[in-house]
PDB file of N, CA and C in Angstrom:
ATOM      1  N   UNK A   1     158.083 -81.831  65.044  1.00  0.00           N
ATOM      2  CA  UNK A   1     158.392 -81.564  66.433  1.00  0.00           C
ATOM      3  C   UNK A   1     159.895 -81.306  66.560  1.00  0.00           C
ATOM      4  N   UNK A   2     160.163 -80.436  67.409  1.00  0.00           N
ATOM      5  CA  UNK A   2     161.550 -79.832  67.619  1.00  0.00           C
ATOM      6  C   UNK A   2     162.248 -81.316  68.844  1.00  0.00           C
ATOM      7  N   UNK A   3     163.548 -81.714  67.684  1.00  0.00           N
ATOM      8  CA  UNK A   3     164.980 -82.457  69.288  1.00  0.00           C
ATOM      9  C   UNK A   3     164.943 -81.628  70.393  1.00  0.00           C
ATOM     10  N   UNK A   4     164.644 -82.619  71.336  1.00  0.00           N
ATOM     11  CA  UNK A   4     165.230 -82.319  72.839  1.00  0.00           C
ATOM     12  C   UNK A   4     166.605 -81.571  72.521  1.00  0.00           C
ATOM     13  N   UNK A   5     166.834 -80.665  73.332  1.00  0.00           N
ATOM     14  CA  UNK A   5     167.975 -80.194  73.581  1.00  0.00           C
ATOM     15  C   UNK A   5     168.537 -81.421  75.059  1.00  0.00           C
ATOM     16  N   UNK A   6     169.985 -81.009  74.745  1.00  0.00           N
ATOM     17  CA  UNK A   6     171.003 -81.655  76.039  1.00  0.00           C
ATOM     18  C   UNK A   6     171.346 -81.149  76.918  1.00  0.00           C
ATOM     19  N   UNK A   7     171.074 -80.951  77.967  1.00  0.00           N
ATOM     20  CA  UNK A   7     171.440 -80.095  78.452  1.00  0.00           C
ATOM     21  C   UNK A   7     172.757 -80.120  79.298  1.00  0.00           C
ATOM     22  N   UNK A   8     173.629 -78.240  79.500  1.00  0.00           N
ATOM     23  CA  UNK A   8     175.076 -78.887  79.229  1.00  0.00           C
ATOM     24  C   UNK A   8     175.536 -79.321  80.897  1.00  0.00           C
ATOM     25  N   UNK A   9     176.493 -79.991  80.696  1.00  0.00           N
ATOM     26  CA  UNK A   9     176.599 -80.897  82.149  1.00  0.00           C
ATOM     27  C   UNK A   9     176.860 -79.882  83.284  1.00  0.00           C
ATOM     28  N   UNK A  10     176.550 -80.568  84.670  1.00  0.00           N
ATOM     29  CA  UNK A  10     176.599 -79.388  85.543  1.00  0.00           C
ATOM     30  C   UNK A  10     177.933 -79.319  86.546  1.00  0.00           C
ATOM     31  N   UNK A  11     178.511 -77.996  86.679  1.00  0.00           N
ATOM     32  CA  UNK A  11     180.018 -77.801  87.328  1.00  0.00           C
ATOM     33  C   UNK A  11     179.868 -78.990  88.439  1.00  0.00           C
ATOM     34  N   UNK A  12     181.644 -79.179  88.262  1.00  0.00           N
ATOM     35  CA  UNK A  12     181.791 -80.386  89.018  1.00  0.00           C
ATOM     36  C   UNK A  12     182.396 -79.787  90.121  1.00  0.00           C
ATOM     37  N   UNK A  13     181.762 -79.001  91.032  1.00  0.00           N
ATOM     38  CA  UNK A  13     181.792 -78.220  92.402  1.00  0.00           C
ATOM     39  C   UNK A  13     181.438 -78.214  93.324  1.00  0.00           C
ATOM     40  N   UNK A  14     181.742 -78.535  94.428  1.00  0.00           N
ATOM     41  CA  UNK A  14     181.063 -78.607  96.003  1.00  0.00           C
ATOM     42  C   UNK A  14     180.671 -77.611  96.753  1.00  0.00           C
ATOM     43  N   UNK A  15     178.835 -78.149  96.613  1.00  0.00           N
ATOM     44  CA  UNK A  15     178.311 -76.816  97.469  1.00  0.00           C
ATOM     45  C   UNK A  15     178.749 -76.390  98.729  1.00  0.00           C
ATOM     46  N   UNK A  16     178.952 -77.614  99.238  1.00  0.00           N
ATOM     47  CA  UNK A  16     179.484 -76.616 101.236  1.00  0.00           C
ATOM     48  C   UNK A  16     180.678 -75.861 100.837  1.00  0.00           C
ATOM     49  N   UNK A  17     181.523 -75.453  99.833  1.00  0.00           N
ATOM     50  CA  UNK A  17     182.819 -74.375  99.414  1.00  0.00           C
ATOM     51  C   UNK A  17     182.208 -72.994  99.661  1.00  0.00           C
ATOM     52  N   UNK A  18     180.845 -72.919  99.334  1.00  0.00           N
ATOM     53  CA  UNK A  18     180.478 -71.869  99.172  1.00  0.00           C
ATOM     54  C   UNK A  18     180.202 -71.148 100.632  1.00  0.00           C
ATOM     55  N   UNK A  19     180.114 -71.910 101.468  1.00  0.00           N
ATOM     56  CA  UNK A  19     179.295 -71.815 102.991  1.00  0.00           C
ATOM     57  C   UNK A  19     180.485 -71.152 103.609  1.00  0.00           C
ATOM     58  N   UNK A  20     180.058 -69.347 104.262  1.00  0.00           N
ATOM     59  CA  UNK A  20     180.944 -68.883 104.840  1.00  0.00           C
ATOM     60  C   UNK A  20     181.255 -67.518 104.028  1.00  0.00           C
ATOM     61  N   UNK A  21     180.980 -67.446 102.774  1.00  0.00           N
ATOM     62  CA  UNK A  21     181.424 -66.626 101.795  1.00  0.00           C
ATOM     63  C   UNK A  21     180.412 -65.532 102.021  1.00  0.00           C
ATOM     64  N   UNK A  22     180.921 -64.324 101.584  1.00  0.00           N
ATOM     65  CA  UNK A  22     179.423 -63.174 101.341  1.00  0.00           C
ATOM     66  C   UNK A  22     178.703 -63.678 100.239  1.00  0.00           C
ATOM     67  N   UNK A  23     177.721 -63.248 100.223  1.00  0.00           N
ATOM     68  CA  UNK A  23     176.995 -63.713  98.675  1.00  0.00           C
ATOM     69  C   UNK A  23     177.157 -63.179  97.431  1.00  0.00           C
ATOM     70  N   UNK A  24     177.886 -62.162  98.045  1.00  0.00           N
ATOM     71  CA  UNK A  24     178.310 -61.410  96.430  1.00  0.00           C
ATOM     72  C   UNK A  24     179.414 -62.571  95.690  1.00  0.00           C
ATOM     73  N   UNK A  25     180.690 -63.000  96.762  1.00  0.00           N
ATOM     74  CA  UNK A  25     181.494 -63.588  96.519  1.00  0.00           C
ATOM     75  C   UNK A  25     181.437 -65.094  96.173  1.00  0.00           C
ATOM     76  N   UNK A  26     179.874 -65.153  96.813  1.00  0.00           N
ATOM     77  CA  UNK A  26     179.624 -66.898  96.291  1.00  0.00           C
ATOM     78  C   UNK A  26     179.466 -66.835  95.099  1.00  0.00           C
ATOM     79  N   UNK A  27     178.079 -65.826  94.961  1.00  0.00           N
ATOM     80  CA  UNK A  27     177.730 -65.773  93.069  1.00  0.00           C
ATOM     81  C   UNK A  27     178.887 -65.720  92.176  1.00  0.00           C
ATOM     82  N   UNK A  28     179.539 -64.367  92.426  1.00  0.00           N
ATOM     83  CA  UNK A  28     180.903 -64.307  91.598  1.00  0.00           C
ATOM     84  C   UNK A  28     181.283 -65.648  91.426  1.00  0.00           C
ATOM     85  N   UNK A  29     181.693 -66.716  92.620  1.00  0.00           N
ATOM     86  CA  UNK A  29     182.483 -67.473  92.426  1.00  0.00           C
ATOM     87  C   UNK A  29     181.476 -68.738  91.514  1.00  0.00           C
ATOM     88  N   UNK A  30     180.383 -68.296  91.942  1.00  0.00           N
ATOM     89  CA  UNK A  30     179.813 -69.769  91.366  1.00  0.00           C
ATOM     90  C   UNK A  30     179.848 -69.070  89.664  1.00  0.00           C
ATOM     91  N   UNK A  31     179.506 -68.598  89.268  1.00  0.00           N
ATOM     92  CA  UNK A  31     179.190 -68.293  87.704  1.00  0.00           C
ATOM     93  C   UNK A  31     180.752 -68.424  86.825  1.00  0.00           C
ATOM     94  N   UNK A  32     181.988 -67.955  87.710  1.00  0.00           N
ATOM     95  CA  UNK A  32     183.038 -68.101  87.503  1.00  0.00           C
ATOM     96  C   UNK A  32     183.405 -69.801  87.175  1.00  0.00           C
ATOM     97  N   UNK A  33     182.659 -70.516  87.648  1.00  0.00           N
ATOM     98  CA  UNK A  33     182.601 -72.081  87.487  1.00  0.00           C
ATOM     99  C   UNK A  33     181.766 -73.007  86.542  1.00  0.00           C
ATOM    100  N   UNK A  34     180.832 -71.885  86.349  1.00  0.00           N
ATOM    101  CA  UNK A  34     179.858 -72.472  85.393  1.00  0.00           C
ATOM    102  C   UNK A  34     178.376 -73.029  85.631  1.00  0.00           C
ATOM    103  N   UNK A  35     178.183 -72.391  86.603  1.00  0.00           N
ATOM    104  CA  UNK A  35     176.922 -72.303  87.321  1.00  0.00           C
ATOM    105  C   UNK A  35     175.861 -71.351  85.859  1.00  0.00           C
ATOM    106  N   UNK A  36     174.714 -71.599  85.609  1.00  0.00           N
ATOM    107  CA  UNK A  36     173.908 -70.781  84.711  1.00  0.00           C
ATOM    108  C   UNK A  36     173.227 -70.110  85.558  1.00  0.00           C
ATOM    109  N   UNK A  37     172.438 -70.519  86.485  1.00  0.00           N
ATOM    110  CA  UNK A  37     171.803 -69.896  87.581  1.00  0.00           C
ATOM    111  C   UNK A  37     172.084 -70.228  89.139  1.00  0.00           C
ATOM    112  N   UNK A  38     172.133 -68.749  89.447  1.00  0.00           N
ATOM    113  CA  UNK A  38     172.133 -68.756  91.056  1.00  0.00           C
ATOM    114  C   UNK A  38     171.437 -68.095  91.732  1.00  0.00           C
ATOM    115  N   UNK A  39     171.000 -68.609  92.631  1.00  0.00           N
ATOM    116  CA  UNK A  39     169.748 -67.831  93.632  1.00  0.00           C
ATOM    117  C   UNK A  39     170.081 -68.220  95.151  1.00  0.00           C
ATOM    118  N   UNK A  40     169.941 -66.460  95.479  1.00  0.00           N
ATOM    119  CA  UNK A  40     170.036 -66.327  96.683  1.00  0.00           C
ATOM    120  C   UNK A  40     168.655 -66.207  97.677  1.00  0.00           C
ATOM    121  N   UNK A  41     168.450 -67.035  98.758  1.00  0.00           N
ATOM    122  CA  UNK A  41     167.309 -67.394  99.412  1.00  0.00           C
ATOM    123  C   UNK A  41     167.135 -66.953 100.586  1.00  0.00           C
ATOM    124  N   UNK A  42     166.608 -66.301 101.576  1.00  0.00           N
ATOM    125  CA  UNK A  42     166.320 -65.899 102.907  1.00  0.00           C
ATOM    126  C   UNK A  42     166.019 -66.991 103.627  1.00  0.00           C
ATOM    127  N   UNK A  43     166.719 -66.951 104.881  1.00  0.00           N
ATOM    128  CA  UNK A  43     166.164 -68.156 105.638  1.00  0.00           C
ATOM    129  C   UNK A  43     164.687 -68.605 105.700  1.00  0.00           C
ATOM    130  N   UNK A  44     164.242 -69.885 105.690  1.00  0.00           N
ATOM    131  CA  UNK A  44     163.073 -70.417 105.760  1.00  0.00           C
ATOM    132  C   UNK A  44     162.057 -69.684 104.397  1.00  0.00           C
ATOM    133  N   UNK A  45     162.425 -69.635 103.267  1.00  0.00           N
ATOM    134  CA  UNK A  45     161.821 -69.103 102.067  1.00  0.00           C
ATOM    135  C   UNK A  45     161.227 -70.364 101.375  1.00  0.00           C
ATOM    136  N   UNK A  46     160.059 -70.564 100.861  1.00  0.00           N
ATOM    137  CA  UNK A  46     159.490 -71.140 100.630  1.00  0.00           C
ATOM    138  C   UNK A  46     159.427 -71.107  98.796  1.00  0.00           C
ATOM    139  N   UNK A  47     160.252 -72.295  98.639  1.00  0.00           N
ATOM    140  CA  UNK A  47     160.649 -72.242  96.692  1.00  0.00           C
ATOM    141  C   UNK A  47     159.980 -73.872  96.734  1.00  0.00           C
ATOM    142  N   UNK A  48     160.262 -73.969  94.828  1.00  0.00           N
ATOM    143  CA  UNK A  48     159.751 -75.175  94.319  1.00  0.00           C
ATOM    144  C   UNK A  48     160.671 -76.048  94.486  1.00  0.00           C
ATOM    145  N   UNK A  49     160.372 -77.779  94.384  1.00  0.00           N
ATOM    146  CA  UNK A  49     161.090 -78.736  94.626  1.00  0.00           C
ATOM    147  C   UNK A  49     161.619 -79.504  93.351  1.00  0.00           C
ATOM    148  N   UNK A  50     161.135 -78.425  92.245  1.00  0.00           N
ATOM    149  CA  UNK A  50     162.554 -79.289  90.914  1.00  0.00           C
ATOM    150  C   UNK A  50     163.585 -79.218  91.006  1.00  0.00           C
ATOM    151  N   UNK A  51     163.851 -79.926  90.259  1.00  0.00           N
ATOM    152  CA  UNK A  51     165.457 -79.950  90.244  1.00  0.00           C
ATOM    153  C   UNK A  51     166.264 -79.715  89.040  1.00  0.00           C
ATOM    154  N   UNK A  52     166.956 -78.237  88.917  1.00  0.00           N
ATOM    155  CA  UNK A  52     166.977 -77.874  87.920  1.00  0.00           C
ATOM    156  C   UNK A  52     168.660 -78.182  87.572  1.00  0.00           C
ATOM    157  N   UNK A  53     169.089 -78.407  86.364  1.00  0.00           N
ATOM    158  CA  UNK A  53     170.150 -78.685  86.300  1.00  0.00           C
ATOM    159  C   UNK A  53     171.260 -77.264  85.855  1.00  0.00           C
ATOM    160  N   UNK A  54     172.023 -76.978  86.538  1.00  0.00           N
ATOM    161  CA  UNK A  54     173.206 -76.010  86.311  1.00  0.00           C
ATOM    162  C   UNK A  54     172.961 -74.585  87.420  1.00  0.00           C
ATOM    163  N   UNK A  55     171.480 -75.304  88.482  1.00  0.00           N
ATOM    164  CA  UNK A  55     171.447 -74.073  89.292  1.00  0.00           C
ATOM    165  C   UNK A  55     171.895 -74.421  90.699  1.00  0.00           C
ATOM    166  N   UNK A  56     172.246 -73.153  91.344  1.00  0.00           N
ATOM    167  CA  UNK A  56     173.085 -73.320  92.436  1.00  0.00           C
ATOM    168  C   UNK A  56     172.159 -72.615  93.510  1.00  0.00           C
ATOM    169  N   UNK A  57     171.966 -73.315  94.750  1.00  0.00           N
ATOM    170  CA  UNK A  57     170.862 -72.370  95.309  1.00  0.00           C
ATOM    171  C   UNK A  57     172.034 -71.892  97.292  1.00  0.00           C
ATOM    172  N   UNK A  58     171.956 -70.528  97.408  1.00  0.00           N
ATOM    173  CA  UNK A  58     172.124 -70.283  98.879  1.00  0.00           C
ATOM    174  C   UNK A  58     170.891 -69.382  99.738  1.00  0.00           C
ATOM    175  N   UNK A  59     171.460 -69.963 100.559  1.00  0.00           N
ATOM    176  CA  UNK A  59     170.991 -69.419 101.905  1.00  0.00           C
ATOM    177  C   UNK A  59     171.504 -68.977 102.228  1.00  0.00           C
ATOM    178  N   UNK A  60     170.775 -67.486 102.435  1.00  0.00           N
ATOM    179  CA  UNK A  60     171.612 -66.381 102.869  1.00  0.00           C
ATOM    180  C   UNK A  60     171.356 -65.505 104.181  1.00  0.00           C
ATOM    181  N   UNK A  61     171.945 -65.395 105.206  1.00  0.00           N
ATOM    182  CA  UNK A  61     171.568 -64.567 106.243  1.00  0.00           C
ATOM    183  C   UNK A  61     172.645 -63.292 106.353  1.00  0.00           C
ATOM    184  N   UNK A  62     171.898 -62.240 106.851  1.00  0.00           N
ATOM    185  CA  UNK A  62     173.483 -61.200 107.501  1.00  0.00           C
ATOM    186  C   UNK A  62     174.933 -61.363 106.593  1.00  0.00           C
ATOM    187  N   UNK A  63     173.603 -61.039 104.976  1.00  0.00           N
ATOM    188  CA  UNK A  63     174.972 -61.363 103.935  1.00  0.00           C
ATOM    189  C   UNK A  63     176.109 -62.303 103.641  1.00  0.00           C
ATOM    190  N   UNK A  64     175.988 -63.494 104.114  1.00  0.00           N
ATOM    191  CA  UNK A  64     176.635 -64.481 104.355  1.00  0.00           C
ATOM    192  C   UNK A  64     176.117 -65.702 104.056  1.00  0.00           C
ATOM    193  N   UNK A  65     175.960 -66.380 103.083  1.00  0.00           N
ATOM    194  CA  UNK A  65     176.017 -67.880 102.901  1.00  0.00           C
ATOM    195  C   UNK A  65     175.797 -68.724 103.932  1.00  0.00           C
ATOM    196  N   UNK A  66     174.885 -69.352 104.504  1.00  0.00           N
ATOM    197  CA  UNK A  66     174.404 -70.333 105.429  1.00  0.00           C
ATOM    198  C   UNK A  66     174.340 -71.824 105.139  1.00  0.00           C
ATOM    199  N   UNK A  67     174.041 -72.044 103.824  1.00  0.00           N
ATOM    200  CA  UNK A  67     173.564 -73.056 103.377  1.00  0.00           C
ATOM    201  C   UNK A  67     173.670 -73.582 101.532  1.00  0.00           C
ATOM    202  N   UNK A  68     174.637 -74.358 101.118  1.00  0.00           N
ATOM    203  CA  UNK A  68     174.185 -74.143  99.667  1.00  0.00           C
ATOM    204  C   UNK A  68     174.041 -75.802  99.048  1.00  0.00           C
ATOM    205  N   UNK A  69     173.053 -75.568  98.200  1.00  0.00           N
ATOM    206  CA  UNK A  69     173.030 -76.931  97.594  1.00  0.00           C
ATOM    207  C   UNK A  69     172.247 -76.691  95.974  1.00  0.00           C
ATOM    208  N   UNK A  70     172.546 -77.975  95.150  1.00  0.00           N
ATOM    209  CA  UNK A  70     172.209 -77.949  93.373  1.00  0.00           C
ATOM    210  C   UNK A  70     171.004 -77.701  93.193  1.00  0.00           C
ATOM    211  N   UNK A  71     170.673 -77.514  92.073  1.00  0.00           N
ATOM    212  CA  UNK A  71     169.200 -77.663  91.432  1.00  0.00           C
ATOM    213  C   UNK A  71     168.248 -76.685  91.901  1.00  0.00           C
TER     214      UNK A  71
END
């Protein structure tokens, strides 16, 4: 059987920074930090409730960042 991998620790960054930004400029900024994944969400979009480590999730309206939080 194959070792667990570790997985690598997640940016030490505060999601409300992102709130306010276009989303082009959030992503940019989040991957620039060390984010592995980022996903941009439409208001009231209906996703899964894991919690993934190194992903960054927004809410996005009228191109603009509404809402952002981990996993």
């Amino acid at each position: 059987m194959a070792p667990f991998s570790t997985p690598s620790p997640e940016p030490q960054d505060n999601p409300a920074t992102y709130v306010g930004l276009s989303a082009e400029a959030a992503e940019r900024r989040a991957r620039e930090r060390g984010w592995t994944t980022v996903r941009s969400l439409p208001p009231g979009a209906i996703v899964t409730m894991e919690y993934r480590v190194g992903r960054l999730n927004f809410e996005v309206a009228d191109g603009t960042v509404r809402r952002s939080w981990k996993g």
